[in-house]
PDB file of N, CA and C in Angstrom:
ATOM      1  N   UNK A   1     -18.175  18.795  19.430  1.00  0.00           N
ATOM      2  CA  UNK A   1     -18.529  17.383  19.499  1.00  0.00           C
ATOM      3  C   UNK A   1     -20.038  17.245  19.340  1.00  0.00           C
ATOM      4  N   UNK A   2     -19.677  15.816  18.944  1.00  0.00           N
ATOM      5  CA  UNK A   2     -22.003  16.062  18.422  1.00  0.00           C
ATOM      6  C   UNK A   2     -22.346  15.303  19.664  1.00  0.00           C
ATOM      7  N   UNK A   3     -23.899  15.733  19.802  1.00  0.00           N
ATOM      8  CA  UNK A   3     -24.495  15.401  20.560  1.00  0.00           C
ATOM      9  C   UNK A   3     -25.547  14.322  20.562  1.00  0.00           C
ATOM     10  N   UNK A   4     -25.833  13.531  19.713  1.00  0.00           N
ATOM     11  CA  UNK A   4     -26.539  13.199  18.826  1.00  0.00           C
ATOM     12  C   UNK A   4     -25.571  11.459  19.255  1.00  0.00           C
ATOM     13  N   UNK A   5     -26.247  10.295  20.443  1.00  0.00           N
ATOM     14  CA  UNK A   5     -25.412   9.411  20.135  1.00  0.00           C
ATOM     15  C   UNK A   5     -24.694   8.582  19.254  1.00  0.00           C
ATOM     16  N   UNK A   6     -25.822   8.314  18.274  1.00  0.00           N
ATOM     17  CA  UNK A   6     -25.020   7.904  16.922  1.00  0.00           C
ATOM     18  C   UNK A   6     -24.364   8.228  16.097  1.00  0.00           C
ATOM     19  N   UNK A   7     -24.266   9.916  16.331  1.00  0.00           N
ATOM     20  CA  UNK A   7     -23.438  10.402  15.536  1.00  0.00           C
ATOM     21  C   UNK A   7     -21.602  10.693  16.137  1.00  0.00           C
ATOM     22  N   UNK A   8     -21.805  10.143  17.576  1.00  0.00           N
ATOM     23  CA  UNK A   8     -20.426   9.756  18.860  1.00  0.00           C
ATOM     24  C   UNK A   8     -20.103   9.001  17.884  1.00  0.00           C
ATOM     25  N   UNK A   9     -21.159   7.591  17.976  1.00  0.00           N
ATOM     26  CA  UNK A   9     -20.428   6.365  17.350  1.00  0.00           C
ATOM     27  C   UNK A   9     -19.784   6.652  16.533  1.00  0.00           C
ATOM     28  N   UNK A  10     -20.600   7.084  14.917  1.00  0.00           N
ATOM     29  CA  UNK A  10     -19.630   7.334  13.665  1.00  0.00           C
ATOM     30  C   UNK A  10     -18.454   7.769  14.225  1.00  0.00           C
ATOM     31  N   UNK A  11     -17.902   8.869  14.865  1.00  0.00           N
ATOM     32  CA  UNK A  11     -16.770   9.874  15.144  1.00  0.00           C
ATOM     33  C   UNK A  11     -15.907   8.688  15.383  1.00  0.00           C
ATOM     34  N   UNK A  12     -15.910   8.235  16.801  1.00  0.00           N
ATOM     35  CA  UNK A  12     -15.387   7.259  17.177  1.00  0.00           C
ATOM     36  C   UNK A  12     -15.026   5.925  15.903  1.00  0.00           C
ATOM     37  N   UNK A  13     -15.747   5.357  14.872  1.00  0.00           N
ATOM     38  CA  UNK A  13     -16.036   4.416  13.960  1.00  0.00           C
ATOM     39  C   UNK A  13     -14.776   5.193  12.991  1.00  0.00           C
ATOM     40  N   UNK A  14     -15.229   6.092  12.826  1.00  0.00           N
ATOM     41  CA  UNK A  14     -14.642   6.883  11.600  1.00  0.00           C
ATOM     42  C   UNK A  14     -12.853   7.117  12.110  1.00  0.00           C
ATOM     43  N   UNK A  15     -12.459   7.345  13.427  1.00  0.00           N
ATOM     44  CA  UNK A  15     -11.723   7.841  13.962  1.00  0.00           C
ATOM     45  C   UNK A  15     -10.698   6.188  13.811  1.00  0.00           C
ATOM     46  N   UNK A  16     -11.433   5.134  14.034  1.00  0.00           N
ATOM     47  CA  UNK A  16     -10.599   4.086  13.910  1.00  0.00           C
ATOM     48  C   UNK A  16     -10.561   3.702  12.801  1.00  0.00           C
ATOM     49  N   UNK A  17     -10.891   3.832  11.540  1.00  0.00           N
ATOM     50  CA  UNK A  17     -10.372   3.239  10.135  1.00  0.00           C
ATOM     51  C   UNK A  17      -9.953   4.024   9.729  1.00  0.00           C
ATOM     52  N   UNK A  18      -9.557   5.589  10.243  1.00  0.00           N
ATOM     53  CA  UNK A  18      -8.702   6.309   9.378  1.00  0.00           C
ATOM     54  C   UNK A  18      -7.160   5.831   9.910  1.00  0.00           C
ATOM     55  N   UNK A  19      -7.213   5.825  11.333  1.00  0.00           N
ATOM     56  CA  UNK A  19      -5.906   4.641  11.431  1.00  0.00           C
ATOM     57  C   UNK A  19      -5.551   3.924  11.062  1.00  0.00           C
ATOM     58  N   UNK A  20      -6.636   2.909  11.030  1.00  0.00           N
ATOM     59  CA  UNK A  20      -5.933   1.736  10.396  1.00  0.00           C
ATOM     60  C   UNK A  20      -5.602   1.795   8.465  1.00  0.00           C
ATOM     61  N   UNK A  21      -6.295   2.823   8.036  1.00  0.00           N
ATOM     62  CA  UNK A  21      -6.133   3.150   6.957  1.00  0.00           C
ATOM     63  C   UNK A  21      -4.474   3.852   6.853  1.00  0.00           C
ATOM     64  N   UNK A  22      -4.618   4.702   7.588  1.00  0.00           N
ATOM     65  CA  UNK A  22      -3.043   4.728   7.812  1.00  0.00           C
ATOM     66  C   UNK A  22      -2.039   4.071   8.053  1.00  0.00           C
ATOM     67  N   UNK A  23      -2.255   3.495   9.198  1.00  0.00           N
ATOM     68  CA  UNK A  23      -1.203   2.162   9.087  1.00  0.00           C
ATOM     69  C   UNK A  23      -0.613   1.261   8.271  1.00  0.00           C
ATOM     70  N   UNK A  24      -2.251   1.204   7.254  1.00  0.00           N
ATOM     71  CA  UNK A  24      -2.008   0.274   6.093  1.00  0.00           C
ATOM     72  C   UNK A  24      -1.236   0.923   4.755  1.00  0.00           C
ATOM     73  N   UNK A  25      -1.818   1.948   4.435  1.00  0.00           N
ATOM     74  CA  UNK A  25      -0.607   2.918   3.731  1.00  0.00           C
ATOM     75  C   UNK A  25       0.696   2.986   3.993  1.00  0.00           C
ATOM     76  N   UNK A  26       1.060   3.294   5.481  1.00  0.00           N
ATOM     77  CA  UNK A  26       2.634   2.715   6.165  1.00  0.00           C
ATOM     78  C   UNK A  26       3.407   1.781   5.738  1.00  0.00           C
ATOM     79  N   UNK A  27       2.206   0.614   5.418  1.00  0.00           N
ATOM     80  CA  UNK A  27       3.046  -0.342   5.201  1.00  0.00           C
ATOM     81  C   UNK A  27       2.880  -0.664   3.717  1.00  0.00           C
ATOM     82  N   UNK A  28       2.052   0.001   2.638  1.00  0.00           N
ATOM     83  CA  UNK A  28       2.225  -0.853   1.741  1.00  0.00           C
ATOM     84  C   UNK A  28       3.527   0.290   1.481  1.00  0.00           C
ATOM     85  N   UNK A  29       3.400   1.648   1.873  1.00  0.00           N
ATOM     86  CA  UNK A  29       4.625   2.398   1.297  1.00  0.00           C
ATOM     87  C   UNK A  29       6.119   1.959   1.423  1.00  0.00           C
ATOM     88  N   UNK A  30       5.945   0.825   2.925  1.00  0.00           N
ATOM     89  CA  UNK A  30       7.028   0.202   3.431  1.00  0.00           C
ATOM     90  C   UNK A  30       7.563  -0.807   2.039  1.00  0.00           C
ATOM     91  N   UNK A  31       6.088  -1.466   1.535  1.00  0.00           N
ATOM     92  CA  UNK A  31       6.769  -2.835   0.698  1.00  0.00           C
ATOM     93  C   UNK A  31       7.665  -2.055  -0.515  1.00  0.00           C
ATOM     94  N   UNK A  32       6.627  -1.125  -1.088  1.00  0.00           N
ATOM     95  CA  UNK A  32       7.437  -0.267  -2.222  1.00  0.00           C
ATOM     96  C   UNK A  32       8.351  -0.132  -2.331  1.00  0.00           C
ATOM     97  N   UNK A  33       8.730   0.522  -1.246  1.00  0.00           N
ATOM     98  CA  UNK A  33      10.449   0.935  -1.156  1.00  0.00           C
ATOM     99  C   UNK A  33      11.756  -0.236  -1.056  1.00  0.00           C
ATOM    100  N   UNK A  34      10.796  -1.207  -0.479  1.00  0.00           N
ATOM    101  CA  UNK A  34      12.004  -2.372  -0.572  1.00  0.00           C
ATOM    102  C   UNK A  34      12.000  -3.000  -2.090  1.00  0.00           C
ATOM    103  N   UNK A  35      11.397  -3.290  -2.312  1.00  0.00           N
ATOM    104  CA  UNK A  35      11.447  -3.023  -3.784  1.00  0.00           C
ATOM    105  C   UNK A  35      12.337  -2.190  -4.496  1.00  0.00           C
ATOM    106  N   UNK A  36      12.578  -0.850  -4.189  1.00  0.00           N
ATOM    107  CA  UNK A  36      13.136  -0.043  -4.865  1.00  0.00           C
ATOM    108  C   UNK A  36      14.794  -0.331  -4.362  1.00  0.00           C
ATOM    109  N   UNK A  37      14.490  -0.357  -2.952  1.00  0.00           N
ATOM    110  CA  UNK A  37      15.796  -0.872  -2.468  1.00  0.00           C
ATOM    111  C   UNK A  37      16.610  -2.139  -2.910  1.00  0.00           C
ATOM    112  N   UNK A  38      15.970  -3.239  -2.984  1.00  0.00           N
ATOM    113  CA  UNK A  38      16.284  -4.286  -3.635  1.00  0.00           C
ATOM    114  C   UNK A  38      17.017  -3.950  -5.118  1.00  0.00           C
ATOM    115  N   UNK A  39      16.338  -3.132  -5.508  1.00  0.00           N
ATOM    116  CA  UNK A  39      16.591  -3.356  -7.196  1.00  0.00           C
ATOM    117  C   UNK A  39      17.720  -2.306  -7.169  1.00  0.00           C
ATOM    118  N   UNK A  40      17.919  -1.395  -6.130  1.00  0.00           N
ATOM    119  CA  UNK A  40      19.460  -0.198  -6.376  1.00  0.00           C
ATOM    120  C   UNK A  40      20.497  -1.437  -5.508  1.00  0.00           C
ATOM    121  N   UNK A  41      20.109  -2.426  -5.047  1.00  0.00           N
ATOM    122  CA  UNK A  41      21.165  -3.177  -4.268  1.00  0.00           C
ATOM    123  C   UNK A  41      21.724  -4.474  -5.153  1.00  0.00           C
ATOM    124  N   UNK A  42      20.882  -4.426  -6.857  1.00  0.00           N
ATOM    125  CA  UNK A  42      20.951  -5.323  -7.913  1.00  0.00           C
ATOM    126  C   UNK A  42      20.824  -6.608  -7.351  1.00  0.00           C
ATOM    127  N   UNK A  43      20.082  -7.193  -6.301  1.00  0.00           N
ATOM    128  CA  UNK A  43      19.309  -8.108  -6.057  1.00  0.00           C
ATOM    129  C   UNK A  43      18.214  -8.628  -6.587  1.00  0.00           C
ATOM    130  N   UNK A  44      18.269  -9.599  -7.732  1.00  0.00           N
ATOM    131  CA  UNK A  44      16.869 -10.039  -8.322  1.00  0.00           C
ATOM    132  C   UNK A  44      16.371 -10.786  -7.822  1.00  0.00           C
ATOM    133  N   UNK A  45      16.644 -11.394  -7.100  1.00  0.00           N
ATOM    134  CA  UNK A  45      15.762 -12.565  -6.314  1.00  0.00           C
ATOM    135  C   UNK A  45      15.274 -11.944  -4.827  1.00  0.00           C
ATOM    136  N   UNK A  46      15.844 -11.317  -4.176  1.00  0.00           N
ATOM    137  CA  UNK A  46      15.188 -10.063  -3.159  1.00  0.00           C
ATOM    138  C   UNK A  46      14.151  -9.380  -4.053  1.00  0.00           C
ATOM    139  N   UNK A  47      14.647  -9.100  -5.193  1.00  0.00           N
ATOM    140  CA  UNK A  47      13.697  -7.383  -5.470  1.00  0.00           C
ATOM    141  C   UNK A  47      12.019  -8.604  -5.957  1.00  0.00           C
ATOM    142  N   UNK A  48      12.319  -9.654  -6.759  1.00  0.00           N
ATOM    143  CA  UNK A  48      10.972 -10.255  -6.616  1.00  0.00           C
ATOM    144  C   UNK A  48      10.282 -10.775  -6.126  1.00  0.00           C
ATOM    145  N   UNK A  49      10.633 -11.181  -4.776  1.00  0.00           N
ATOM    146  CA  UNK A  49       9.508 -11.012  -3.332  1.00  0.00           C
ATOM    147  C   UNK A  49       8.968 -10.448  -2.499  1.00  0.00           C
ATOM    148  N   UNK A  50      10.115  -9.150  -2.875  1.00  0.00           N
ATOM    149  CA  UNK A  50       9.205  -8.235  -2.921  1.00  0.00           C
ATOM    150  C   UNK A  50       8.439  -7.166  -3.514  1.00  0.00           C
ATOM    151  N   UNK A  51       8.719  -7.562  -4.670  1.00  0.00           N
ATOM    152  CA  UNK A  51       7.705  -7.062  -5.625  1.00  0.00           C
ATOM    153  C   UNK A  51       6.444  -7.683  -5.682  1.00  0.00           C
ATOM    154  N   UNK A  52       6.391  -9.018  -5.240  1.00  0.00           N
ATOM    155  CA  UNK A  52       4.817 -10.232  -4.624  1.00  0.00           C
ATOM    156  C   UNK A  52       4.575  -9.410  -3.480  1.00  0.00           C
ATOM    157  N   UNK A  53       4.984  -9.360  -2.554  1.00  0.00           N
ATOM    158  CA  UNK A  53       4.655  -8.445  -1.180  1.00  0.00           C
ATOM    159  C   UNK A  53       3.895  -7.165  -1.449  1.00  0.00           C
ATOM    160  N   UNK A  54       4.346  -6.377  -2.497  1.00  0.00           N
ATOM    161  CA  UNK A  54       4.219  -5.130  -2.661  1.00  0.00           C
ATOM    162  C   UNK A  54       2.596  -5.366  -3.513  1.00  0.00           C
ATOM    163  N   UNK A  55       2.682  -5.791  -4.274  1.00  0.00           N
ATOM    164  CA  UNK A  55       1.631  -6.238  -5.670  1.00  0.00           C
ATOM    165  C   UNK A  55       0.348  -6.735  -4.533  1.00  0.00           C
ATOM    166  N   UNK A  56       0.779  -7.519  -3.743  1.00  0.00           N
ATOM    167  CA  UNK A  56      -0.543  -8.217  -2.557  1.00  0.00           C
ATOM    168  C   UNK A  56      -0.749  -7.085  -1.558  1.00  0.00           C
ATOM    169  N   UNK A  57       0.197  -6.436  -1.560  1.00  0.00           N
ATOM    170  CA  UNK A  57      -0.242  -5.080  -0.634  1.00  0.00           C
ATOM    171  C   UNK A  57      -1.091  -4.018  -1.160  1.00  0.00           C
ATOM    172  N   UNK A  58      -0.780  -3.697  -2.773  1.00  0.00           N
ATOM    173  CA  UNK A  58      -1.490  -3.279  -3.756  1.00  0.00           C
ATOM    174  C   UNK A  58      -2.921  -3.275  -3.709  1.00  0.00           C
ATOM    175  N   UNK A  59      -3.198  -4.587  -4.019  1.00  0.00           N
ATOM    176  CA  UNK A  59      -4.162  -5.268  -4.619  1.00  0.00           C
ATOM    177  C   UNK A  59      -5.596  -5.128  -3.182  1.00  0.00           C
ATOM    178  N   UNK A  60      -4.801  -5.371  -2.297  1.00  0.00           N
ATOM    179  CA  UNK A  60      -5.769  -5.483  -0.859  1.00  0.00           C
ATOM    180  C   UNK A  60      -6.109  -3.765  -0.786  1.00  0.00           C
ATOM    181  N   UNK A  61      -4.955  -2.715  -0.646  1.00  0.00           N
ATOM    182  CA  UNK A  61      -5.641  -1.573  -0.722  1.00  0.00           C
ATOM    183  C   UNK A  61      -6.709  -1.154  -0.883  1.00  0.00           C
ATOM    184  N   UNK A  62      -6.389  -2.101  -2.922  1.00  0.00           N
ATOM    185  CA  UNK A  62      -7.856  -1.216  -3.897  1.00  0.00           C
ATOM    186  C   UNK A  62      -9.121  -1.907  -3.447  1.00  0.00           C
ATOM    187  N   UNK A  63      -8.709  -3.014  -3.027  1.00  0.00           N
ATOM    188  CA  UNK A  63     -10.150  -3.981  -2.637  1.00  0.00           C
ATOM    189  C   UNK A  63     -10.981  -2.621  -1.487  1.00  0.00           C
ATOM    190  N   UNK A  64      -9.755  -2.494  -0.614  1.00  0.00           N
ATOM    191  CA  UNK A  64     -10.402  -1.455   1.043  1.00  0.00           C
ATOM    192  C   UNK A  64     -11.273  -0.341   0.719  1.00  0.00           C
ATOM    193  N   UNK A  65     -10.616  -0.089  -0.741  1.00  0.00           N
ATOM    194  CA  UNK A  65     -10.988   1.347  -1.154  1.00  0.00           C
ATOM    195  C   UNK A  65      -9.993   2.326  -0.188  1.00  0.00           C
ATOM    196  N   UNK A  66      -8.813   1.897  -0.221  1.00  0.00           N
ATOM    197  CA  UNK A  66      -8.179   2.720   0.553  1.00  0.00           C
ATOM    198  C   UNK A  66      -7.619   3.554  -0.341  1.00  0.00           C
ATOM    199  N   UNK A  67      -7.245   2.868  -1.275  1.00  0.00           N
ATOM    200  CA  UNK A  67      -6.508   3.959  -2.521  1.00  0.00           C
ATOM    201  C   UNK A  67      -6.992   3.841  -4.067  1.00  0.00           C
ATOM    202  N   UNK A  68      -6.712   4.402  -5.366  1.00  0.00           N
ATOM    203  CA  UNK A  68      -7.812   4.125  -6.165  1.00  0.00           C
ATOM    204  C   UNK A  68      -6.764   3.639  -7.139  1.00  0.00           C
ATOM    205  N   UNK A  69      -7.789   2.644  -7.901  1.00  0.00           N
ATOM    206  CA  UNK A  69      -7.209   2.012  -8.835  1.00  0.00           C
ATOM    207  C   UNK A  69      -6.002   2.156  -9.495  1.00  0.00           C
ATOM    208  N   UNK A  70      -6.465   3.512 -10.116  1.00  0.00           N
ATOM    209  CA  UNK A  70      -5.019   4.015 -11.172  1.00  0.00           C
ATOM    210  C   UNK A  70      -3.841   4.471 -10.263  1.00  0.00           C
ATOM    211  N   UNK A  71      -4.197   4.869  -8.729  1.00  0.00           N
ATOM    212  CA  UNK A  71      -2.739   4.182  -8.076  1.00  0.00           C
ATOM    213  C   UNK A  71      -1.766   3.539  -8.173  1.00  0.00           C
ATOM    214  N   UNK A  72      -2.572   2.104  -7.871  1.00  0.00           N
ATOM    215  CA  UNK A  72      -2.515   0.791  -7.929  1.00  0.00           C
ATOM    216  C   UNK A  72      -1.812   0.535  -9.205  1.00  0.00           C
ATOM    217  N   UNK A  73      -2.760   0.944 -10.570  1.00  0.00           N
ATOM    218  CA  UNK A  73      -1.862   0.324 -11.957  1.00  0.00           C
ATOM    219  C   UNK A  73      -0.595   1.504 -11.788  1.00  0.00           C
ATOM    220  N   UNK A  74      -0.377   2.395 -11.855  1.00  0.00           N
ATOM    221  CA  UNK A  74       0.634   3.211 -11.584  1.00  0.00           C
ATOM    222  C   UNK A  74       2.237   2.748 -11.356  1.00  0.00           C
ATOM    223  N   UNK A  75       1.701   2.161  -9.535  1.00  0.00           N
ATOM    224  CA  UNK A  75       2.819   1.609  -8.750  1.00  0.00           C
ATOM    225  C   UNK A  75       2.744   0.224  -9.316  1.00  0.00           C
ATOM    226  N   UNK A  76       1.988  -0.650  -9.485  1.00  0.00           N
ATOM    227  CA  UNK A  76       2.673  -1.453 -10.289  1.00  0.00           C
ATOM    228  C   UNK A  76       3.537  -1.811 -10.988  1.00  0.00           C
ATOM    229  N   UNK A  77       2.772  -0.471 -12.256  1.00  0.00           N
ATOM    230  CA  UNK A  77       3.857  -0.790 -13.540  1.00  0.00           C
ATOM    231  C   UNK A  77       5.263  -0.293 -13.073  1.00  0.00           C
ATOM    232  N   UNK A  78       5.375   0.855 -12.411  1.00  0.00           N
ATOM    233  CA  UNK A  78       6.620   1.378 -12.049  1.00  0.00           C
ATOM    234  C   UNK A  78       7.439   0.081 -11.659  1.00  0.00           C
ATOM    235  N   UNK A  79       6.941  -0.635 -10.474  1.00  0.00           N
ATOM    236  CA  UNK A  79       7.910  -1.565  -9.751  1.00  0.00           C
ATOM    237  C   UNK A  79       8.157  -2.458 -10.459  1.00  0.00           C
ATOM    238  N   UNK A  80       7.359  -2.666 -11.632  1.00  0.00           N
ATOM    239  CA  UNK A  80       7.436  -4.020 -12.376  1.00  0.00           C
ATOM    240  C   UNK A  80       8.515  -3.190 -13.389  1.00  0.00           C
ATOM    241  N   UNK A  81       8.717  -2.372 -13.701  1.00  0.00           N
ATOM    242  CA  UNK A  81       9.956  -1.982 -14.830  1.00  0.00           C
ATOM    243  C   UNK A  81      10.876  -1.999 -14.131  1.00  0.00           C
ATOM    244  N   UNK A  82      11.144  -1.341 -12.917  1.00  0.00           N
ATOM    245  CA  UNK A  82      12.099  -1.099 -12.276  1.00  0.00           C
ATOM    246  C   UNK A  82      12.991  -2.581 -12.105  1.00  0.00           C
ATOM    247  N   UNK A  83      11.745  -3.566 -11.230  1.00  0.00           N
ATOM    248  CA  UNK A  83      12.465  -5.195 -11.126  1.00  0.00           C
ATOM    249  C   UNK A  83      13.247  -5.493 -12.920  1.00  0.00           C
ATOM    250  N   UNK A  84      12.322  -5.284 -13.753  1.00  0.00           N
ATOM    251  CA  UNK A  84      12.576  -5.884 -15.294  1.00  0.00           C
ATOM    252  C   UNK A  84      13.716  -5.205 -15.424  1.00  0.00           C
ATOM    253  N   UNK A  85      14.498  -4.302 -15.210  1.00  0.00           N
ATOM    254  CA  UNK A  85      15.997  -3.603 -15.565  1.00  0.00           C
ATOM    255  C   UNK A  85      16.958  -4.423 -14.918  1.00  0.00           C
ATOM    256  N   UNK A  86      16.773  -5.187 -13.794  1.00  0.00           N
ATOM    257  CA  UNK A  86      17.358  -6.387 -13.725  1.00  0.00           C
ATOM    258  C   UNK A  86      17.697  -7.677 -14.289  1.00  0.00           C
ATOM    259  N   UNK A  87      16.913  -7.646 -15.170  1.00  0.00           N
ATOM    260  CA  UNK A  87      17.087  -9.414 -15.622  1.00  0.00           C
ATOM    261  C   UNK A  87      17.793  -9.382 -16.649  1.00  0.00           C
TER     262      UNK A  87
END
């Protein structure tokens, strides 16, 4: 452990946004999957709210810098083909 008070703080600082960074991963991984779920349950009107859910969960990530862009376009496009095999 450092000794150095400001360098407590960081630990402590650092120690709480990797949580909540986690948490937030939890859940955008949560929206994804309903998504995926939706669309094996051939629900189109489920699978595209939450494909909005998922896309705004997305989008806030890349803002956090929690995850990086080409993630982001990645899981997009995936969920967005996946919903489009529905219609």
């Amino acid at each position: 452990m450092a000794n150095i008070k400001q360098q407590i703080k960081r630990i402590k600082t650092g120690e709480k946004a990797r949580q909540a960074n986690m948490a937030f991963k939890s859940s955008l991984k949560t929206a994804m999957k309903s998504v995926l779920t939706a669309v094996q349950a051939k629900d189109l009107e489920k699978a595209q709210s939450a494909l909005s859910l998922a896309y705004k969960k997305l989008d806030k990530a890349q803002t956090k810098h929690i995850v990086h862009k080409n993630y982001v376009a990645r899981h997009k496009a995936s969920l967005a083909a996946a919903v489009n095999t529905l219609k």
